[in-house]
Protein backbone atom coordinates (compact mmCIF):
# COMPACT_ATOMS: atom_id res chain seq x y z
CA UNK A 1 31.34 -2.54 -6.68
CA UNK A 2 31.70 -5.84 -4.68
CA UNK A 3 29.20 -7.96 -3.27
CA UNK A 4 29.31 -11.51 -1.09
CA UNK A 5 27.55 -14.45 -2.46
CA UNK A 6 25.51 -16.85 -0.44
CA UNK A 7 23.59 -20.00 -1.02
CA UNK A 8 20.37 -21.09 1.03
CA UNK A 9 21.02 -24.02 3.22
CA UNK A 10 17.22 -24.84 3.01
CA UNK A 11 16.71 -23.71 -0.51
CA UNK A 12 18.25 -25.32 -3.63
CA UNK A 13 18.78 -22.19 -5.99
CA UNK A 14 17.78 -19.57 -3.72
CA UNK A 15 21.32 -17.16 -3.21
CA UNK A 16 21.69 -14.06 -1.15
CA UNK A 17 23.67 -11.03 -2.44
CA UNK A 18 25.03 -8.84 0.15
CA UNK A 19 27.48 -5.61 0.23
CA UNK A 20 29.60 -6.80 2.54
CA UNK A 21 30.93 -10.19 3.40
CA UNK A 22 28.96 -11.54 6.62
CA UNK A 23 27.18 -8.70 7.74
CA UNK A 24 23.33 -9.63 7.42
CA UNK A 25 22.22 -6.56 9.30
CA UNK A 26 20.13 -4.68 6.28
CA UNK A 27 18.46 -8.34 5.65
CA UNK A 28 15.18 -9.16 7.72
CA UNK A 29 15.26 -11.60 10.13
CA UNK A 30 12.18 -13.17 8.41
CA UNK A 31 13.95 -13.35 5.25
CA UNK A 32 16.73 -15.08 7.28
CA UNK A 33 14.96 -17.77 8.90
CA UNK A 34 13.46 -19.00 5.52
CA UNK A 35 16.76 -18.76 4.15
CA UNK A 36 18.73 -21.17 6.89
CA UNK A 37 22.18 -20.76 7.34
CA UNK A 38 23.84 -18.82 5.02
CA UNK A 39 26.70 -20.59 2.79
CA UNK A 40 29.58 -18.86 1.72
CA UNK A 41 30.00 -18.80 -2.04
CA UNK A 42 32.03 -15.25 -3.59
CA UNK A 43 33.41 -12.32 -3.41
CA UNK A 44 32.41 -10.93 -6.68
CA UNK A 45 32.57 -7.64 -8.99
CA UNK A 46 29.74 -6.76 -10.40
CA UNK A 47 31.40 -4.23 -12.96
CA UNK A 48 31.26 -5.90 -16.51
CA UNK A 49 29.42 -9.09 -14.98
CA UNK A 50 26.20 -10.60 -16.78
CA UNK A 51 24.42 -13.15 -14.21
CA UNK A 52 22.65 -16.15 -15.40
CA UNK A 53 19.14 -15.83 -14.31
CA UNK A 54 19.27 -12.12 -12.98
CA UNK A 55 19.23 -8.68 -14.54
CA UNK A 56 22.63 -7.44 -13.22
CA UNK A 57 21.08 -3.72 -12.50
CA UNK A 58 18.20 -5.08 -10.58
CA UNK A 59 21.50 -6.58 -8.48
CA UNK A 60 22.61 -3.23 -8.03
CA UNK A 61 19.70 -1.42 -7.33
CA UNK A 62 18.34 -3.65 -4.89
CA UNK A 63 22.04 -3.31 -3.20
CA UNK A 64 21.94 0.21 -2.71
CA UNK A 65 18.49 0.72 -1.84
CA UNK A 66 17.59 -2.16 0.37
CA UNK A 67 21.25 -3.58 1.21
CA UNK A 68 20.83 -7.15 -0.30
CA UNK A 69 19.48 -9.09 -3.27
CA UNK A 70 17.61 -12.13 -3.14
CA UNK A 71 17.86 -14.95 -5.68
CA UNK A 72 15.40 -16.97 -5.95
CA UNK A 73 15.12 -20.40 -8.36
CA UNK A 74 13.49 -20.49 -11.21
CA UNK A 75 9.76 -22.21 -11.42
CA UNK A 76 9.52 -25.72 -11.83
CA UNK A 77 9.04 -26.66 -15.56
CA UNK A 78 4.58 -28.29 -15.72
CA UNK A 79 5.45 -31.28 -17.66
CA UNK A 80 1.77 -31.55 -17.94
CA UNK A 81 1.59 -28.00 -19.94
CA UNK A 82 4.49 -28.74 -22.41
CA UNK A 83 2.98 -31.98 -23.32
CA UNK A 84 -0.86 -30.02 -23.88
CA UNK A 85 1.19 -27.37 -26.06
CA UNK A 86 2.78 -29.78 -28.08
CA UNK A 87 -0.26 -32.43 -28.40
CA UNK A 88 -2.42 -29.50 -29.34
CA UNK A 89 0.31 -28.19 -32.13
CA UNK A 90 0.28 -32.01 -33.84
């Protein structure tokens, strides 16, 4: 299975996976907007892939049933909590 990789021009971290290179037609128009202007990134094969921040199955799933994956960026890290959790440890 192949799927098209795009980054959010409005987004840092947020990427789009897609079935097919350039056609956006399963994705909402919504979704769309708050993405911007999609960014070409890959082609990639998702056989015998592991992804960074993403279950690779979700990937797949979400492919076949909805016709696109969204990525988004992980949470900031709350400087404020780490430093409670590791005065309150001391």
């Amino acid at each position: 299975m192949l799927c098209s990789v795009y980054k959010s021009s409005k987004k840092e971290g947020m990427y789009l996976y897609i079935p097919k290179k350039d056609d956006f037609s399963d994705v909402p128009e919504a979704l769309l907007g708050m993405f911007g202007k999609p960014i070409f990134v890959m082609v990639m094969k998702m056989e015998g892939r592991k992804l960074a921040l993403v279950d690779i199955e979700k990937v797949k799933v979400s492919l076949k049933e909805e016709g696109f994956f969204l990525q988004l960026p992980p949470p900031p890290v709350n400087l404020l909590e780490e430093h409670k959790s590791r005065k309150s440890q001391l």
